[in-house]
C-alpha atoms as a PDB file:
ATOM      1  CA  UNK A   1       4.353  -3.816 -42.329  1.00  0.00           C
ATOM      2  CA  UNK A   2       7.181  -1.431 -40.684  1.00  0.00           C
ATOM      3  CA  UNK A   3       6.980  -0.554 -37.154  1.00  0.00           C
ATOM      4  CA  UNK A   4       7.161   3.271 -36.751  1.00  0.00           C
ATOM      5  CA  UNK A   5       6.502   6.255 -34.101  1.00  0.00           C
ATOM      6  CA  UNK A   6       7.892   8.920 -31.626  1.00  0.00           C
ATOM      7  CA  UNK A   7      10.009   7.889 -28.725  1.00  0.00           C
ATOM      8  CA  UNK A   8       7.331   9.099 -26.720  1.00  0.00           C
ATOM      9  CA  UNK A   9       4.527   6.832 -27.486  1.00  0.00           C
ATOM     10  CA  UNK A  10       7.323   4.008 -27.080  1.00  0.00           C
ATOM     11  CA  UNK A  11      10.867   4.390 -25.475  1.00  0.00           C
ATOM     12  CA  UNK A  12      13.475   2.373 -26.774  1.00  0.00           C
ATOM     13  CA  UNK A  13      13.904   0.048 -23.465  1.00  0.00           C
ATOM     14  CA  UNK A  14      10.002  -0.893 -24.545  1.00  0.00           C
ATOM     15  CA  UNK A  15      11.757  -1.810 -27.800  1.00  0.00           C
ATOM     16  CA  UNK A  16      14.595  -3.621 -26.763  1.00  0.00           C
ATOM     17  CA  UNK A  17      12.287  -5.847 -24.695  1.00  0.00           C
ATOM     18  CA  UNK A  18       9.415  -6.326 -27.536  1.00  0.00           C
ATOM     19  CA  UNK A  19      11.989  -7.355 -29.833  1.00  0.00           C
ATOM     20  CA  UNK A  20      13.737  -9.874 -27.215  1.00  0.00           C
ATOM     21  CA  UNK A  21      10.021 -11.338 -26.751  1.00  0.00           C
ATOM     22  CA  UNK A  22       9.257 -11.616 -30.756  1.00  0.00           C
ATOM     23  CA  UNK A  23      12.179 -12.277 -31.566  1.00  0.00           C
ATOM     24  CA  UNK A  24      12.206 -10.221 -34.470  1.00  0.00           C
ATOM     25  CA  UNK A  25      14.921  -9.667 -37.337  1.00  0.00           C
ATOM     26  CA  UNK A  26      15.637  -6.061 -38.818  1.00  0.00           C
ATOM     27  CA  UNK A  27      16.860  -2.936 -38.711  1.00  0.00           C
ATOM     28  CA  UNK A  28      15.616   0.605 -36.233  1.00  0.00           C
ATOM     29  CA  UNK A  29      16.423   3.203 -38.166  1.00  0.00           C
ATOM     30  CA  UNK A  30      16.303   6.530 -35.619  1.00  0.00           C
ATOM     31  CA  UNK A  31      16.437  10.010 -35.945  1.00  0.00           C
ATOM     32  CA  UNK A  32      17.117  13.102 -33.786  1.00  0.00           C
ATOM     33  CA  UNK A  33      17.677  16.290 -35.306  1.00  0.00           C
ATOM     34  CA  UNK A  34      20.794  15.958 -37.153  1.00  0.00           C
ATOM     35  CA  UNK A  35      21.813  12.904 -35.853  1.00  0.00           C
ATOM     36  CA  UNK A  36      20.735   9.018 -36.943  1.00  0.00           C
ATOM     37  CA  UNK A  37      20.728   5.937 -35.246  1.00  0.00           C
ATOM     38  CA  UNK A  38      20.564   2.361 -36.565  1.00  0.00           C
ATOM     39  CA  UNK A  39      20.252  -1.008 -34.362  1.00  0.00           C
ATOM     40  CA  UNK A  40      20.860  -4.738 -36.251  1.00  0.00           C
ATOM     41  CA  UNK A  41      18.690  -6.892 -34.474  1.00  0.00           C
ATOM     42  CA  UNK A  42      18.942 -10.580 -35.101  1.00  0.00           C
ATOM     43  CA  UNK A  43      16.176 -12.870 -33.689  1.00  0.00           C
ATOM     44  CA  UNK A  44      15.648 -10.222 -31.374  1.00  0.00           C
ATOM     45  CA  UNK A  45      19.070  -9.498 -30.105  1.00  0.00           C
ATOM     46  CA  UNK A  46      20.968  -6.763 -30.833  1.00  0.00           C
ATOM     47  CA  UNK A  47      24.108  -7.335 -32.607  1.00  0.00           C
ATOM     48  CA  UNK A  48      25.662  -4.142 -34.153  1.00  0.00           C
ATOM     49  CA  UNK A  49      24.250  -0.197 -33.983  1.00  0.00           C
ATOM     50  CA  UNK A  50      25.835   3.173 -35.054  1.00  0.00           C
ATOM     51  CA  UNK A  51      25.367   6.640 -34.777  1.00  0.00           C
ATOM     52  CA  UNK A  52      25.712   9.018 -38.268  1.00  0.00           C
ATOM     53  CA  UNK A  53      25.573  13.221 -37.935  1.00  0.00           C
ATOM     54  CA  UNK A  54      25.156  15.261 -40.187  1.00  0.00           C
ATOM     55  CA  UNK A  55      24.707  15.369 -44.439  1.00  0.00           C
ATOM     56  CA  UNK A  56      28.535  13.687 -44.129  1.00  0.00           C
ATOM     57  CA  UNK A  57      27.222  10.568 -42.138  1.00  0.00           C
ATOM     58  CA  UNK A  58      29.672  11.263 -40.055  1.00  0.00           C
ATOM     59  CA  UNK A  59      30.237   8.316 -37.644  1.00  0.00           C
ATOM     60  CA  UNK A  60      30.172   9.124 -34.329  1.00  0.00           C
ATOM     61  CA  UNK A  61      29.692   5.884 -31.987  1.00  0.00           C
ATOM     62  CA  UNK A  62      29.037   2.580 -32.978  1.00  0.00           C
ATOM     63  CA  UNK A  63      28.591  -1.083 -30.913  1.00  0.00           C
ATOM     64  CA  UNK A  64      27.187  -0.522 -27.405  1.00  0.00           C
ATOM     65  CA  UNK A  65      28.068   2.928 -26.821  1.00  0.00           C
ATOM     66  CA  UNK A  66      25.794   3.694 -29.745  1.00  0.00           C
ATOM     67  CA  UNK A  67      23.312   1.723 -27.968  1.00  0.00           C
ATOM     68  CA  UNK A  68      23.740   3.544 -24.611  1.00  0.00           C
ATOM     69  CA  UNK A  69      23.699   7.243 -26.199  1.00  0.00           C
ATOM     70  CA  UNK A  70      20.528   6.294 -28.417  1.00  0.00           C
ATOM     71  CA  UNK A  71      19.154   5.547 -25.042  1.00  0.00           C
ATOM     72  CA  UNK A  72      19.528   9.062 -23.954  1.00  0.00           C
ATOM     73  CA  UNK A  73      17.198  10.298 -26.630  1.00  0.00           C
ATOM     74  CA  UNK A  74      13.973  11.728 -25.969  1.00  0.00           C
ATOM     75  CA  UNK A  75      12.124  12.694 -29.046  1.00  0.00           C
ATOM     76  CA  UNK A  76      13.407  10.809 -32.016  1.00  0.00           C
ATOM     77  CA  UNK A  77      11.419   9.076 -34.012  1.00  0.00           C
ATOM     78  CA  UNK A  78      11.500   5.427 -35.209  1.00  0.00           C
ATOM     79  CA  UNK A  79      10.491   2.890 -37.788  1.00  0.00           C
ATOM     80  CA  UNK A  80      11.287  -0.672 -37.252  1.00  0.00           C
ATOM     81  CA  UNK A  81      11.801  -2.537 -40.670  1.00  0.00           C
ATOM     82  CA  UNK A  82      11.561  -6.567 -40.881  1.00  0.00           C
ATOM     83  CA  UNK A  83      14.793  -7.626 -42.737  1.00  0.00           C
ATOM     84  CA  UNK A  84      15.798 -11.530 -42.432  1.00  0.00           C
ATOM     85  CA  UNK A  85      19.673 -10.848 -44.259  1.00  0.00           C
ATOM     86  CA  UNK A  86      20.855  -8.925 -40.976  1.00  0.00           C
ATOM     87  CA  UNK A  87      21.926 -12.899 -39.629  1.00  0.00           C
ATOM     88  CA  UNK A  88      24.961 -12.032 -41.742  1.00  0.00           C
ATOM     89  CA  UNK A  89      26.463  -9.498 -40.277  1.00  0.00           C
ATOM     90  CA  UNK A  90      29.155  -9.115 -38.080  1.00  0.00           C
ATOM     91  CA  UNK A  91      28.665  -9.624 -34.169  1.00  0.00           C
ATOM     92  CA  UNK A  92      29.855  -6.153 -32.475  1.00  0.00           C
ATOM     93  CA  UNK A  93      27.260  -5.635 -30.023  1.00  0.00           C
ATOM     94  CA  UNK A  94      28.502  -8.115 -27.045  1.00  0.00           C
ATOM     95  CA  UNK A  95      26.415  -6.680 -23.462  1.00  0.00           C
ATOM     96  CA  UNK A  96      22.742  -8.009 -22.905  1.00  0.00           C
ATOM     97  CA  UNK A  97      19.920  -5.205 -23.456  1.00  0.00           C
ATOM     98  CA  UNK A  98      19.575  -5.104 -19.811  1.00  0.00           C
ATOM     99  CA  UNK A  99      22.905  -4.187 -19.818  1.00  0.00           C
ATOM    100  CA  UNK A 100      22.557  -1.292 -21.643  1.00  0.00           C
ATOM    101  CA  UNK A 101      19.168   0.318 -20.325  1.00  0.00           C
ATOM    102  CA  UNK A 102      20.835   0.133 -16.963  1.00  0.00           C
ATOM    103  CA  UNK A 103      24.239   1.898 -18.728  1.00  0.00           C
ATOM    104  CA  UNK A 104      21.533   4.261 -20.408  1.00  0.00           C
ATOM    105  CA  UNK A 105      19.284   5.440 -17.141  1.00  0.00           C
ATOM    106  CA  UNK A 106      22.634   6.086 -15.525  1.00  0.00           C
ATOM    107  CA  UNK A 107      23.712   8.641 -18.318  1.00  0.00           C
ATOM    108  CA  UNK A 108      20.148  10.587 -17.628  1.00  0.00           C
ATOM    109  CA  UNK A 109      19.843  13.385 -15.298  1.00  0.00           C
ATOM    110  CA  UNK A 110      15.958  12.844 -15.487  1.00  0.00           C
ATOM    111  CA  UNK A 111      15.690   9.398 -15.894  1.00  0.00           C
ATOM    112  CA  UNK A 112      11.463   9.597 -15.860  1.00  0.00           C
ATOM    113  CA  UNK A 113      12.179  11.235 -18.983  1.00  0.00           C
ATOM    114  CA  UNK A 114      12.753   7.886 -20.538  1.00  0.00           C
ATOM    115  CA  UNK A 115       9.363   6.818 -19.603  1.00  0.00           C
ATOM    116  CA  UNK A 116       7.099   9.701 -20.656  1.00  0.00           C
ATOM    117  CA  UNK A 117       3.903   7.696 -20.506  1.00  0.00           C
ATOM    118  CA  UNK A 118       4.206   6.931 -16.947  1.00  0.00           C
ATOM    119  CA  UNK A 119       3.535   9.548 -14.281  1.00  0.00           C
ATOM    120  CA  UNK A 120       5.345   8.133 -11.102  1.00  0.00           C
ATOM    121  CA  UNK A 121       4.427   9.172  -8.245  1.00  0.00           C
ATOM    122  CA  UNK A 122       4.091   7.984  -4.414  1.00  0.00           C
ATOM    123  CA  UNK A 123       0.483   6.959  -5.246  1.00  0.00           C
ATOM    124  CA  UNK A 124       1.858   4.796  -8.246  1.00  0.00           C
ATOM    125  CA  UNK A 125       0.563   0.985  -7.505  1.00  0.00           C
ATOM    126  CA  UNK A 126       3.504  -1.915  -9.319  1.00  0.00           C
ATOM    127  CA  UNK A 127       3.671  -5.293  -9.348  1.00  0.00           C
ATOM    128  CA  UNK A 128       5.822  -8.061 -11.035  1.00  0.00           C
ATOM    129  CA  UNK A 129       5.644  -8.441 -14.732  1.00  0.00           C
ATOM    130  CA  UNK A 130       5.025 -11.622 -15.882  1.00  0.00           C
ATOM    131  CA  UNK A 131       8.547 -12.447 -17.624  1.00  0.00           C
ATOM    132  CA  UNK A 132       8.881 -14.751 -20.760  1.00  0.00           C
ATOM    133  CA  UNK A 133      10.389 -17.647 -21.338  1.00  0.00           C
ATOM    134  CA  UNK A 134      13.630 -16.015 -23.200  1.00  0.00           C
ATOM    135  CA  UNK A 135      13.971 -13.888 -20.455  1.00  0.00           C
ATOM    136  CA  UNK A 136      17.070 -14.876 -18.946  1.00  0.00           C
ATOM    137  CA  UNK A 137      20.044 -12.348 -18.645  1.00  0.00           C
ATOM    138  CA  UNK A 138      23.505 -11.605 -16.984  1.00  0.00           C
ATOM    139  CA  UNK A 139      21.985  -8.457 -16.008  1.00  0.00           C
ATOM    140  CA  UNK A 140      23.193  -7.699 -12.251  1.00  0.00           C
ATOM    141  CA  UNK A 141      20.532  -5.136  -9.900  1.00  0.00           C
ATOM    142  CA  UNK A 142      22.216  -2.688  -7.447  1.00  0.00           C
ATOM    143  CA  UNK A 143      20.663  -2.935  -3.302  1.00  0.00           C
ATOM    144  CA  UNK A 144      18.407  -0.670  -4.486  1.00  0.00           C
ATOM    145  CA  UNK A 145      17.009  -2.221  -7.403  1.00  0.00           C
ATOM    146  CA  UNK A 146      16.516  -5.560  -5.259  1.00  0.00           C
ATOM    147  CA  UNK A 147      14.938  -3.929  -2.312  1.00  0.00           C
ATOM    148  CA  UNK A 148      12.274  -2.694  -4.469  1.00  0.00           C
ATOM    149  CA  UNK A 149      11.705  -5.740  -5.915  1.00  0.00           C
ATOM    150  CA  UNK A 150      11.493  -7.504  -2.430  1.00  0.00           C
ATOM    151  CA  UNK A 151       8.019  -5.268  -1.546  1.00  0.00           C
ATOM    152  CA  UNK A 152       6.141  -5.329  -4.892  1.00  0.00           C
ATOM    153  CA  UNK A 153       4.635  -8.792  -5.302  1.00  0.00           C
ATOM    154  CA  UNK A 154       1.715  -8.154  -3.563  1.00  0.00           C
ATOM    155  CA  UNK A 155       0.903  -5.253  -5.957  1.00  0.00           C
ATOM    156  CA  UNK A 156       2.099  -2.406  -2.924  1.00  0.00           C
ATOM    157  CA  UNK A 157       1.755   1.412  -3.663  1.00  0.00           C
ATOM    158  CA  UNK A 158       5.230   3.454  -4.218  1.00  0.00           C
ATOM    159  CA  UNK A 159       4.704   5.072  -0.729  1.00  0.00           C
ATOM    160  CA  UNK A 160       3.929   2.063   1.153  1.00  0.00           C
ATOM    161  CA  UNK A 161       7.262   0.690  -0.462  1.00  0.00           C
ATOM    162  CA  UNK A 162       8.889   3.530   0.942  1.00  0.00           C
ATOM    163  CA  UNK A 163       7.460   3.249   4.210  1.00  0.00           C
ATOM    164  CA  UNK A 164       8.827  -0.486   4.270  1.00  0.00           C
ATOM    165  CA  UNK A 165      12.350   0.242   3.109  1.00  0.00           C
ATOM    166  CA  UNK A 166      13.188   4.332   4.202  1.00  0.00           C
ATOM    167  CA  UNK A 167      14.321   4.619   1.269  1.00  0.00           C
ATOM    168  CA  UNK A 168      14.500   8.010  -0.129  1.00  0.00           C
ATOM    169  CA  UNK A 169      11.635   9.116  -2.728  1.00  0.00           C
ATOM    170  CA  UNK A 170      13.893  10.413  -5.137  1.00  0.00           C
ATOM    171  CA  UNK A 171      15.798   7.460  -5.319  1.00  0.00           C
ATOM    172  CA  UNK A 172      12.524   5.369  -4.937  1.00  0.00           C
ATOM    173  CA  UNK A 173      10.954   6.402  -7.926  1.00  0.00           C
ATOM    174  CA  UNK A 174      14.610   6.554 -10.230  1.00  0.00           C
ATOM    175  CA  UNK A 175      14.207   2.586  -9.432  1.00  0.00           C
ATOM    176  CA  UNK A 176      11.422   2.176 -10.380  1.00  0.00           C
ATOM    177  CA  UNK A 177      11.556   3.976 -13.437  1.00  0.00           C
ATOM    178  CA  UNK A 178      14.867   1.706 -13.862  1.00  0.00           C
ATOM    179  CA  UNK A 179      12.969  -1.592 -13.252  1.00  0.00           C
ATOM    180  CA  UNK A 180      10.086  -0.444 -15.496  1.00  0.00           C
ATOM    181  CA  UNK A 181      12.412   0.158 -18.201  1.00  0.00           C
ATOM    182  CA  UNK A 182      14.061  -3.444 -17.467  1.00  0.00           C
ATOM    183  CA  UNK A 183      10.047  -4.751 -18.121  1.00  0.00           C
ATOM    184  CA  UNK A 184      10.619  -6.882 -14.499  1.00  0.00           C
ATOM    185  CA  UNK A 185       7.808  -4.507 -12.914  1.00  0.00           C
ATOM    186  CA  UNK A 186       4.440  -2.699 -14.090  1.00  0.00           C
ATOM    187  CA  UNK A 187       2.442  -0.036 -12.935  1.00  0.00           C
ATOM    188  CA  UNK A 188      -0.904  -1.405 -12.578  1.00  0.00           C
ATOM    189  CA  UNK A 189      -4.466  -0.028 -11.636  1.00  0.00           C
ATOM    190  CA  UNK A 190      -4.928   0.892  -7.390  1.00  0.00           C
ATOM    191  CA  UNK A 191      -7.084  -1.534  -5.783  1.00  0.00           C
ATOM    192  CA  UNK A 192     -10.842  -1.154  -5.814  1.00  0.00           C
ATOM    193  CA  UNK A 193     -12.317  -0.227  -2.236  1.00  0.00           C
ATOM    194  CA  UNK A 194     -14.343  -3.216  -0.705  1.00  0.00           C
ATOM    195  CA  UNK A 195     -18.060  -2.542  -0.521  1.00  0.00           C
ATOM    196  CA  UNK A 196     -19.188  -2.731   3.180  1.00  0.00           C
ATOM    197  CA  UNK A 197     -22.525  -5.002   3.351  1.00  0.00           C
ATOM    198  CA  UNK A 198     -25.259  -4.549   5.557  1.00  0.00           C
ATOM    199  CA  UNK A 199     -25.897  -7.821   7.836  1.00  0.00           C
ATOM    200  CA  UNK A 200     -29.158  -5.972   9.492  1.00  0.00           C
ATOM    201  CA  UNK A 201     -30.917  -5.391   6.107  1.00  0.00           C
ATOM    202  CA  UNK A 202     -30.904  -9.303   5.618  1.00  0.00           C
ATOM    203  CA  UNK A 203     -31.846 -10.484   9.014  1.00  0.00           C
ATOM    204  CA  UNK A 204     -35.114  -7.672   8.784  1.00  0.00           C
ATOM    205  CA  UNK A 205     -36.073  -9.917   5.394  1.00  0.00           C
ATOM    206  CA  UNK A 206     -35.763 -13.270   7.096  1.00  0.00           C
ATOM    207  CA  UNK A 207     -37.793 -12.161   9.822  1.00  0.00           C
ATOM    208  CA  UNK A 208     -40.524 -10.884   7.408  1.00  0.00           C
ATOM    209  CA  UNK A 209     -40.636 -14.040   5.862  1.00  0.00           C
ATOM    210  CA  UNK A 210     -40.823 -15.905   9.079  1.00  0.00           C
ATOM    211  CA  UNK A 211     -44.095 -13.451  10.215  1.00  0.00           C
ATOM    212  CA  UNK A 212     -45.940 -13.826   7.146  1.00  0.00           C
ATOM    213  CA  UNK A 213     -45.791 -17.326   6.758  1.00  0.00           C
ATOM    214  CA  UNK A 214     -44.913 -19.675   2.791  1.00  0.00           C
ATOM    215  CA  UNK A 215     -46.879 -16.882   0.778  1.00  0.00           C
ATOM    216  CA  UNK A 216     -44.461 -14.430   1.457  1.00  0.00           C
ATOM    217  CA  UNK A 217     -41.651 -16.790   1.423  1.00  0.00           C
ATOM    218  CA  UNK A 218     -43.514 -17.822  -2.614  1.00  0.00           C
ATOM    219  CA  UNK A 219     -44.016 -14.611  -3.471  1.00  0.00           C
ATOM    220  CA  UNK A 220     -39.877 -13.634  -2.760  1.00  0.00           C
ATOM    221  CA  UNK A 221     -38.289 -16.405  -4.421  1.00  0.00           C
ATOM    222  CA  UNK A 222     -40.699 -15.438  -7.365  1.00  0.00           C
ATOM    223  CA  UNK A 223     -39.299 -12.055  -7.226  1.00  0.00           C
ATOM    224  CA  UNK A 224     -36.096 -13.042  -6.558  1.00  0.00           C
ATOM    225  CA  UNK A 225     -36.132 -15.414  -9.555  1.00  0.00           C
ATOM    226  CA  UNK A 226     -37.182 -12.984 -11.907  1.00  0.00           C
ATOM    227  CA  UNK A 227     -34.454 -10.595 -11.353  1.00  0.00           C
ATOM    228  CA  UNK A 228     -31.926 -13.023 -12.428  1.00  0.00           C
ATOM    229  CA  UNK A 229     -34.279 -14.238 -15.110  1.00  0.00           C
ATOM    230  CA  UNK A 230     -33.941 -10.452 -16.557  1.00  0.00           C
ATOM    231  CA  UNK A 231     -30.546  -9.705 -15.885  1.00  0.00           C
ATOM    232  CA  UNK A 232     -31.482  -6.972 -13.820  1.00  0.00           C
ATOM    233  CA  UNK A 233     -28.632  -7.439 -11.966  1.00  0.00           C
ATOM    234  CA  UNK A 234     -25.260  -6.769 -12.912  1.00  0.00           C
ATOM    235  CA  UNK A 235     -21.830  -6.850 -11.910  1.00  0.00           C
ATOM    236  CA  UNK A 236     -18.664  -4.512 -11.995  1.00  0.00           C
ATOM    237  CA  UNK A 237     -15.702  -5.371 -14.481  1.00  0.00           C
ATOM    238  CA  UNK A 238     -12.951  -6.675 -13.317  1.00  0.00           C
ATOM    239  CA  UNK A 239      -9.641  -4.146 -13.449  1.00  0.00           C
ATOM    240  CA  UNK A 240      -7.582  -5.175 -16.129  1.00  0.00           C
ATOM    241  CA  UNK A 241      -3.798  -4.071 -16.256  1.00  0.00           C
ATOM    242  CA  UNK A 242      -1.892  -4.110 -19.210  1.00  0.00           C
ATOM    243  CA  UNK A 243       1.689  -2.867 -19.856  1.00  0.00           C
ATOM    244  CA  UNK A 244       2.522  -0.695 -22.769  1.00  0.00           C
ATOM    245  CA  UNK A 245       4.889  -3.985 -23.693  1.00  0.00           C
ATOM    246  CA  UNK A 246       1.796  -6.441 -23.454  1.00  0.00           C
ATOM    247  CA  UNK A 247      -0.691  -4.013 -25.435  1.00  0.00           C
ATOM    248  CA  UNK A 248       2.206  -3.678 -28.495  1.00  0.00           C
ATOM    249  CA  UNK A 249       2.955  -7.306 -28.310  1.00  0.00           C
ATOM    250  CA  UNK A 250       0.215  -7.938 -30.342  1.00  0.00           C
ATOM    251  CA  UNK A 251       1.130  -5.655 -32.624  1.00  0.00           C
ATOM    252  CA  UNK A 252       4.499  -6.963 -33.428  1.00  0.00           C
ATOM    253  CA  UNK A 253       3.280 -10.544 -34.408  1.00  0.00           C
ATOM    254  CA  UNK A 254       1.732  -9.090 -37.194  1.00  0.00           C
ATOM    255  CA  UNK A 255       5.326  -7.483 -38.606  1.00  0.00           C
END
């Protein structure tokens, strides 16, 4: 079963980083307007890519600047094809992924672009993503990149992390949208509001029961028992985040 879409239900960062967490072995065949792509992956590294134009094929970039300009793309679309013969070929691709998202957002003069099913905004809540165990890189983060880092492990808004660094909101939110695409940080749901309880309510029952003596007191835990018995009483859901990277993980074990 091929892996196929638009690069806006799935960017290619989000496929760099599924295929590092497979691994998987194949070939992304892309395509924008005139122009194709191709990425060799090899147990989920990428080893060789090119870019063709035009009915001549024309090559136009190959190795990691293919990689960095297919990065730029916005609406191609993409099928992923399971191919276990790509071991053989040649090694041209020598930069880590990370490498070349980073190389990629820099190229962009919109970099949210490259995320279109995120909406960041100063009311955007993040947190750490939980990282596998392949994850390890040479990839180097900028101040920036670090200082946002530094304020979202206790699952902090984008303004608040603003607040705690002045740092710009234009920059803010092109480093996030760099992290995001790096799969180091997620945008999860806001924090549910607390509900406030009402002490008085339960010190007016225990008094009741006190006045009116072990019948009363009988005839609450009788009550009392039966709503549980029933189920009459239910509780909220807990929120549950998931990343567009954990929700197609799933998917790719089946390839």
């Amino acid at each position: 079963m091929a892996l196929e879409g638009t690069l806006q239900d799935m960017s290619l960062s989000d496929l760099i980083q599924v295929f590092r967490m497979g691994p998987k072995s194949g070939v992304l065949l892309l395509r924008e307007q005139i122009q194709h792509g191709i990425i060799y992956v090899s147990n989920g590294r990428m080893i060789d890519a090119l870019i063709l134009r035009g009915s001549e094929r024309t090559i136009v970039a190959t190795a990691d600047e293919a990689v960095i300009q297919m990065l730029t793309w916005d609406n191609a679309r993409f099928v992923f094809q399971h191919n276990p013969y790509v071991h053989t070929r040649p090694i041209r691709i020598h930069r880590d992924g990370e490498q070349l998202i980073l190389e990629g957002m820099a190229r962009r003069a919109d970099p949210t672009r490259a995320i279109p099913y995120h909406s960041i905004t100063l009311d955007t809540y993040l947190q750490l993503s939980p990282l596998p165990n392949n994850s390890g890189s040479g990839v180097k983060l900028n101040v920036h990149q670090w200082r946002i880092l530094s304020q979202v492990a206790s699952q902090k808004s984008l303004r608040d992390v603003c607040e705690a660094t002045k740092m710009e909101r234009t920059m803010a939110i092109r480093t996030v949208v760099e992290l995001l695409s790096l799969g180091v940080i997620e945008v999860v749901a806001p924090p549910r509001p607390q509900k406030v309880r009402h002490p008085e309510k339960r010190a007016v029952a225990t008094t009741a029961r006190c006045d009116f003596g072990s019948d009363m007191q009988r005839d609450d835990a009788s009550m009392t028992n039966g709503v549980h018995g029933f189920g009459t009483e239910t509780k909220a859901p807990p929120v549950i985040s998931h990343t567009l990277l954990n929700a197609i993980k799933r998917r790719i074990h089946a390839l």
